[in-house]
PDB file of N, CA and C in Angstrom:
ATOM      1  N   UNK A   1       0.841  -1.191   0.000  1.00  0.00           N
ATOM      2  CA  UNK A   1       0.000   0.000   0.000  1.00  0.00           C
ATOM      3  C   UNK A   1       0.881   1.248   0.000  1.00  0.00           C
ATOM      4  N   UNK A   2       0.434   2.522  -0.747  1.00  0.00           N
ATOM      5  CA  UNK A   2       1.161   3.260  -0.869  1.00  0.00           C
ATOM      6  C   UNK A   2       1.058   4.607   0.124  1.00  0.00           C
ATOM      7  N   UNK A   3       1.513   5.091   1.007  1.00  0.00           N
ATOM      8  CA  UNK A   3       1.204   6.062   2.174  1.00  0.00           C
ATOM      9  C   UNK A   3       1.005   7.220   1.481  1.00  0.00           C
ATOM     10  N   UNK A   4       0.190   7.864   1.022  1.00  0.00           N
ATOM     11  CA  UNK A   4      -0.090   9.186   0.642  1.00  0.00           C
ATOM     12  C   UNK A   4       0.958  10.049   1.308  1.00  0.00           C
ATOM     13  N   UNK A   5       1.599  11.125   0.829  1.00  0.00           N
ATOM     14  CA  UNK A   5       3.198  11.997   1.193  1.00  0.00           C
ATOM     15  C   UNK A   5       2.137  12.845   2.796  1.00  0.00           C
ATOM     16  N   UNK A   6       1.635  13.044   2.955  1.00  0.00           N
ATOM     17  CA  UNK A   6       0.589  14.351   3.825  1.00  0.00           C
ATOM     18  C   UNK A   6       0.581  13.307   5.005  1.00  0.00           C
ATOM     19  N   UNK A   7       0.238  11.686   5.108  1.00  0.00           N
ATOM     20  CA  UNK A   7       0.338  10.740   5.908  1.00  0.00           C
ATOM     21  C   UNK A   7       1.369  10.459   6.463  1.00  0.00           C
ATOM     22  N   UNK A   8       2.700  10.572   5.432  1.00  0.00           N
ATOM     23  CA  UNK A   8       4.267  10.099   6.161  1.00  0.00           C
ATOM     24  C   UNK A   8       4.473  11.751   6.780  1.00  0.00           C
ATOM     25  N   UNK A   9       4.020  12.537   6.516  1.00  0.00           N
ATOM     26  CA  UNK A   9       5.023  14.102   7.126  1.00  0.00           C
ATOM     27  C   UNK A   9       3.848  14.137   8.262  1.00  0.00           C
ATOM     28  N   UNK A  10       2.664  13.427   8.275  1.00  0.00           N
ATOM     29  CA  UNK A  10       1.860  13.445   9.698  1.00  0.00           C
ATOM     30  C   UNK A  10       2.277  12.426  10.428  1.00  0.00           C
ATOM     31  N   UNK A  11       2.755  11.264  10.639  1.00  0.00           N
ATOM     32  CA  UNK A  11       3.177  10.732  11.039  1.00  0.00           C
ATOM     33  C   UNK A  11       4.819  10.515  11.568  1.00  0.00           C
ATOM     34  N   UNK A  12       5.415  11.205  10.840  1.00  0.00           N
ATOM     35  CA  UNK A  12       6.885  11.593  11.380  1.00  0.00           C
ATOM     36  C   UNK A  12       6.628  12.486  12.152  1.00  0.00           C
ATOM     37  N   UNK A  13       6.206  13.857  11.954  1.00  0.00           N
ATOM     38  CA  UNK A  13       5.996  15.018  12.458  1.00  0.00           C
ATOM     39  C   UNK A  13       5.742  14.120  14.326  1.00  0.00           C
ATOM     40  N   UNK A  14       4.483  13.664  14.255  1.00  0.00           N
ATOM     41  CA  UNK A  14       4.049  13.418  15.602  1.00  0.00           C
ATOM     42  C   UNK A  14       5.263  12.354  16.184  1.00  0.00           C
ATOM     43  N   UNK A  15       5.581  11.589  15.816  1.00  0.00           N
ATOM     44  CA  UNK A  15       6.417  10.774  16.072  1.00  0.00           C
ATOM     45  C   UNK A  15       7.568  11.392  16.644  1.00  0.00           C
ATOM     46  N   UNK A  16       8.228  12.495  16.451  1.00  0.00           N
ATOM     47  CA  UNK A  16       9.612  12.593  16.621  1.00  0.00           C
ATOM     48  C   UNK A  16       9.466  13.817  17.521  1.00  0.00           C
ATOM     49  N   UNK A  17       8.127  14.841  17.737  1.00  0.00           N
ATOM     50  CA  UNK A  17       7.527  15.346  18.350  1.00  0.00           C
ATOM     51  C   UNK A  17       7.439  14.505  19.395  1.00  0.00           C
ATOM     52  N   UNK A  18       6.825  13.714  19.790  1.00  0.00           N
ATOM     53  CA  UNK A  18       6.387  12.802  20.903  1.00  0.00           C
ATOM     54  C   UNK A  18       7.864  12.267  22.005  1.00  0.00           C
ATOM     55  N   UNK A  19       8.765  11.944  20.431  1.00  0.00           N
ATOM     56  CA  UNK A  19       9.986  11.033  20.981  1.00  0.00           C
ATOM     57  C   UNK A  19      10.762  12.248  21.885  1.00  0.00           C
ATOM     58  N   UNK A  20      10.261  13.792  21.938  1.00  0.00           N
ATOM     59  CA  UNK A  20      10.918  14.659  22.510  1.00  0.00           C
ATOM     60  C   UNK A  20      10.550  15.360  23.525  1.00  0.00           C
ATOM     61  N   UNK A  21       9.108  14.770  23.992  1.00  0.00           N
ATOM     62  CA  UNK A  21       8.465  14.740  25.009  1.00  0.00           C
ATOM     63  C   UNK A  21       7.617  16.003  25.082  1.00  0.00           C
ATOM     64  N   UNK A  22       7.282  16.749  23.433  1.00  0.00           N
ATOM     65  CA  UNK A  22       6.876  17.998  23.080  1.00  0.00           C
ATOM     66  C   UNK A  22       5.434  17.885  23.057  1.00  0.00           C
ATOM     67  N   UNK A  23       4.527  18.843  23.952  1.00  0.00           N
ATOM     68  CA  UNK A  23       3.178  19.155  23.238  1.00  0.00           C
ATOM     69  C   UNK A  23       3.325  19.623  21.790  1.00  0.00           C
ATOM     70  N   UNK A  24       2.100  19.098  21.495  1.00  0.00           N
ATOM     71  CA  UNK A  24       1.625  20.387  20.035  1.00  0.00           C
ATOM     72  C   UNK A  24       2.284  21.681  20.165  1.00  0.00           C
ATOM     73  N   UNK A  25       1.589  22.833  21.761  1.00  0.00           N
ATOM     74  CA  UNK A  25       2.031  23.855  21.721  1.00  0.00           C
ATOM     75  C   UNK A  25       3.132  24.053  21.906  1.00  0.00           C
ATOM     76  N   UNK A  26       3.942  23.274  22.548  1.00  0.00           N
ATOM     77  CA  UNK A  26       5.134  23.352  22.719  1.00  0.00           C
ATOM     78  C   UNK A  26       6.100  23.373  20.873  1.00  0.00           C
ATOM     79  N   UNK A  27       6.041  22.365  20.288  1.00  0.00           N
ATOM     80  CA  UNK A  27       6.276  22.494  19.167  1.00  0.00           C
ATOM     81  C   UNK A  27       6.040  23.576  18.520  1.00  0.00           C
ATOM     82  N   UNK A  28       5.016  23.927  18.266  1.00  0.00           N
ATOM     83  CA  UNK A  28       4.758  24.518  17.317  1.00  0.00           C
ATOM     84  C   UNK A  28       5.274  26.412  17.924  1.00  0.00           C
ATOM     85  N   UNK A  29       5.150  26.352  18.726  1.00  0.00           N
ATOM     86  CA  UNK A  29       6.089  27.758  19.521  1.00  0.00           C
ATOM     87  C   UNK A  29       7.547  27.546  19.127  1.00  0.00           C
ATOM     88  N   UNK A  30       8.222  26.227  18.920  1.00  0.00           N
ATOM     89  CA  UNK A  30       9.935  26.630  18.541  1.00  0.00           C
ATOM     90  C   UNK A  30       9.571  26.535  16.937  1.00  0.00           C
ATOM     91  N   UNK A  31       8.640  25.820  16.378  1.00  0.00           N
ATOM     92  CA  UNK A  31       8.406  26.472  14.784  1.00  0.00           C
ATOM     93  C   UNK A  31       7.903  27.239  14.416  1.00  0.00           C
ATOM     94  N   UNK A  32       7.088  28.417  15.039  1.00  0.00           N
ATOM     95  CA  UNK A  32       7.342  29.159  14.905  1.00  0.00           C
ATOM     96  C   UNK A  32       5.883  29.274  13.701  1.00  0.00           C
ATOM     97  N   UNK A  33       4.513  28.376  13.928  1.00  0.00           N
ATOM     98  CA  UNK A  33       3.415  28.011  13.672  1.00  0.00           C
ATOM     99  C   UNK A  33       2.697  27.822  14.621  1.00  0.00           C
ATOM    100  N   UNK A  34       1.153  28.320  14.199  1.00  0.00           N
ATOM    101  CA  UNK A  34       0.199  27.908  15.110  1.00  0.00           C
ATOM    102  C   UNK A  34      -0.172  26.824  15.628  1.00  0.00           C
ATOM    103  N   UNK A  35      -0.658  26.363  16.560  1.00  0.00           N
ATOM    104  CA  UNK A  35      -0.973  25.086  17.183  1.00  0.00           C
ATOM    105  C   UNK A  35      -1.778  24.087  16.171  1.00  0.00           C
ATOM    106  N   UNK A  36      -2.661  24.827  16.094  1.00  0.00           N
ATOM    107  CA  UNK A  36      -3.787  24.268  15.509  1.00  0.00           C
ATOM    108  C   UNK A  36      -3.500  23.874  13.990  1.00  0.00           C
ATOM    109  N   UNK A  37      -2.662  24.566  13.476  1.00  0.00           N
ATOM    110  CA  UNK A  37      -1.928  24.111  11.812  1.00  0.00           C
ATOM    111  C   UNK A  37      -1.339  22.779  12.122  1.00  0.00           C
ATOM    112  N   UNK A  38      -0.410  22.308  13.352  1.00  0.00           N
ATOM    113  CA  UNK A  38       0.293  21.485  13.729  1.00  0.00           C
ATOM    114  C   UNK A  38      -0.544  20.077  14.290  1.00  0.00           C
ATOM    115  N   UNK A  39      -1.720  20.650  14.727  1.00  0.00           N
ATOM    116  CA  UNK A  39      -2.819  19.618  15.120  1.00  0.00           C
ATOM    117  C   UNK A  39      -3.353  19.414  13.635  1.00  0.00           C
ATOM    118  N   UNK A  40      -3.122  20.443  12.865  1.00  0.00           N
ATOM    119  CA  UNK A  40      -3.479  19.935  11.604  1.00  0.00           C
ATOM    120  C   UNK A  40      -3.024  18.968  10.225  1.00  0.00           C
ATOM    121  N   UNK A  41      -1.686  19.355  10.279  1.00  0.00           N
ATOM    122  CA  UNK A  41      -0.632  18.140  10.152  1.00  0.00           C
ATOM    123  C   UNK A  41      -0.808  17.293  10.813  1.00  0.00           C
ATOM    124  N   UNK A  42      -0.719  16.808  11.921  1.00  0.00           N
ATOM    125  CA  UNK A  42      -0.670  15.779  12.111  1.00  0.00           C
ATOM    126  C   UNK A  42      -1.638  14.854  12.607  1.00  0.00           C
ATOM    127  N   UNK A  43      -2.749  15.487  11.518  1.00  0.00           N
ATOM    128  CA  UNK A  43      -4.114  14.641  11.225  1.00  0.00           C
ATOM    129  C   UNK A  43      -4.132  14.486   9.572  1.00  0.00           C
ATOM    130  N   UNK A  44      -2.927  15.184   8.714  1.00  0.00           N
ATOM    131  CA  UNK A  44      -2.709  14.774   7.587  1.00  0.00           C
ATOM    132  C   UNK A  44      -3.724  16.136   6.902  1.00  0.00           C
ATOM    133  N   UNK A  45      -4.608  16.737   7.299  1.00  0.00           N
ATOM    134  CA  UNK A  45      -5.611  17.676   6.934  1.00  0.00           C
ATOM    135  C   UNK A  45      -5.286  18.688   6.373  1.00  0.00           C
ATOM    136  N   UNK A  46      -3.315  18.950   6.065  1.00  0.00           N
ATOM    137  CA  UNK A  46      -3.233  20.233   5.704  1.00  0.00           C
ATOM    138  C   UNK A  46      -2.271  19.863   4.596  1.00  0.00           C
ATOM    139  N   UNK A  47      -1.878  20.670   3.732  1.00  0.00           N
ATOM    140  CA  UNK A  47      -0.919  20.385   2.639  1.00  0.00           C
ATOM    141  C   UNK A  47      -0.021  21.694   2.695  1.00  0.00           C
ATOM    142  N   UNK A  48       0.821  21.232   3.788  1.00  0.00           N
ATOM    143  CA  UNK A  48       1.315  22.205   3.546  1.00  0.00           C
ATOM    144  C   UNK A  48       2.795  22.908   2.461  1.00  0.00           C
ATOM    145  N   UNK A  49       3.278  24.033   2.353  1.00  0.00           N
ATOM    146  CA  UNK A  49       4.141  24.366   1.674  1.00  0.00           C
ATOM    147  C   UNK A  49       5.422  23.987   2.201  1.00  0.00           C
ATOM    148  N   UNK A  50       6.691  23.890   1.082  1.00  0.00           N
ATOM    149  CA  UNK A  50       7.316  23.386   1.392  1.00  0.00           C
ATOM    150  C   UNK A  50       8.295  24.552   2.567  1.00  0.00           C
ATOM    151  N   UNK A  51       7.694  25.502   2.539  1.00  0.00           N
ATOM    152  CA  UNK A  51       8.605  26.623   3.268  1.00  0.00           C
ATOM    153  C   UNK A  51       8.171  26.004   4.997  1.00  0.00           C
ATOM    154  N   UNK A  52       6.958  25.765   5.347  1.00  0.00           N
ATOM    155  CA  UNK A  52       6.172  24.627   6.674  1.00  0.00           C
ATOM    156  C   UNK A  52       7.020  23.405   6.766  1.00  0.00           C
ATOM    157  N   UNK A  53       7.547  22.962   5.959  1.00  0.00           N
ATOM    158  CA  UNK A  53       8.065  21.632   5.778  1.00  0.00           C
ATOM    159  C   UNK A  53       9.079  21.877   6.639  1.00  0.00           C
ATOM    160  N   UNK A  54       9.729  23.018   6.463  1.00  0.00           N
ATOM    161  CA  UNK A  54      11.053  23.392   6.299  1.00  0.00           C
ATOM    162  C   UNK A  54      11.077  23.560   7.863  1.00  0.00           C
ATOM    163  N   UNK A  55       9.924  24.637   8.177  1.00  0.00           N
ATOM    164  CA  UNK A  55       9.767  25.232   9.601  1.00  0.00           C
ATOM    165  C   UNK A  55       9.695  23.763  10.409  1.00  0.00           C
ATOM    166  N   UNK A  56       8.930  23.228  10.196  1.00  0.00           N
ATOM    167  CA  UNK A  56       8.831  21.952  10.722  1.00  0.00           C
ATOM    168  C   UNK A  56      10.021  21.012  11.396  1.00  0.00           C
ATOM    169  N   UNK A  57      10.673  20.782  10.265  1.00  0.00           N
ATOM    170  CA  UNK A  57      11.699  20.125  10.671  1.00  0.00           C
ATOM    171  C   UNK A  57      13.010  20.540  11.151  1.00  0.00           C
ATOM    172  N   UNK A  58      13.072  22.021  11.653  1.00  0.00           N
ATOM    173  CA  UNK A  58      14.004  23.043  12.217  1.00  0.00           C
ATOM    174  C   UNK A  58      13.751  22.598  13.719  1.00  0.00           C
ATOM    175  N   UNK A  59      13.214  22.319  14.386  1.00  0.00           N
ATOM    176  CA  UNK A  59      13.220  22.408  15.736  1.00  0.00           C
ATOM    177  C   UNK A  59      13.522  20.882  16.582  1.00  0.00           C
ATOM    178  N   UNK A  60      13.270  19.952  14.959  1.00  0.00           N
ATOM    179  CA  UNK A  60      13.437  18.483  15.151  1.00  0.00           C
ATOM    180  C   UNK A  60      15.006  17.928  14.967  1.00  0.00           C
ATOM    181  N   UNK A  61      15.488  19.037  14.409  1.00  0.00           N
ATOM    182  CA  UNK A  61      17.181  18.675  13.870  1.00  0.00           C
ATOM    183  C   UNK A  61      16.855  17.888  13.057  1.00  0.00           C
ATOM    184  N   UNK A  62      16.042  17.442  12.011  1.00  0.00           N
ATOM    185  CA  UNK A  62      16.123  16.401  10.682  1.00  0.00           C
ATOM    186  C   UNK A  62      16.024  17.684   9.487  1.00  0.00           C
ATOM    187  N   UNK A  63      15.703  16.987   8.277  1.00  0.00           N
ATOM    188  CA  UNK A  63      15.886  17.764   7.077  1.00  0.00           C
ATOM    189  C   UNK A  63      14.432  17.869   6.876  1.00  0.00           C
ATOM    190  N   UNK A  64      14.038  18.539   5.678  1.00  0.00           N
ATOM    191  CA  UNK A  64      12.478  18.613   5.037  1.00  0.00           C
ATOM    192  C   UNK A  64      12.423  17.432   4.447  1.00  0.00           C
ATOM    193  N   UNK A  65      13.589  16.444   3.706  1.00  0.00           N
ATOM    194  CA  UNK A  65      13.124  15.149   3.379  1.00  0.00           C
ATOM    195  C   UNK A  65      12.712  14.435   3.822  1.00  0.00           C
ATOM    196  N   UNK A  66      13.466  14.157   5.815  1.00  0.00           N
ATOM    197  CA  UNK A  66      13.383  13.205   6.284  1.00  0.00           C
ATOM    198  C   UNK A  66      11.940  12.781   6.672  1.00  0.00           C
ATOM    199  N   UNK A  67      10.996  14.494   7.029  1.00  0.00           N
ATOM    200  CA  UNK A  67       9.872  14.067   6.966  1.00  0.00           C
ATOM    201  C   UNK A  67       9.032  13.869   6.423  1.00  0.00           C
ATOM    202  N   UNK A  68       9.439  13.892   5.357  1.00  0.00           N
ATOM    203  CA  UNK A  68       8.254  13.347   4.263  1.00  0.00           C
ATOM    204  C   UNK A  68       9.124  12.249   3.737  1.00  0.00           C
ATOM    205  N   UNK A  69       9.827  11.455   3.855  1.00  0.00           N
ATOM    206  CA  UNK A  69      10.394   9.861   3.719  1.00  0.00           C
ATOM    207  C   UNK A  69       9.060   8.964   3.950  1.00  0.00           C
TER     208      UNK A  69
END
């Protein structure tokens, strides 16, 4: 089965979030995005740009690829 790309960057996102013992708000305050965009990712509900991608994975120390791998 093939994971739709919006499914793997919602599912990393929370994942590596979690593995860092981060709320939503907590996250999304060092990226520097609203909560609720971030609750939105990572229900897969948002598509976001790759410049979000970017913000995203700044606070995680990975790349914009890794989360969408």
């Amino acid at each position: 089965m093939v994971v739709e790309i919006r499914t793997r960057l919602a599912q990393n996102v929370r994942r590596l979030r979690e593995a860092r013992g981060w709320s939503q708000e907590d996250y999304a305050d060092r990226a520097g995005i609203h909560r609720t965009y971030v609750s939105d990712i990572e229900r897969a509900r948002r598509n976001p740009t790759i410049t979000v991608v970017e913000k995203l994975a700044q606070p995680l120390e990975v790349t914009a690829s890794e989360l969408i791998a």
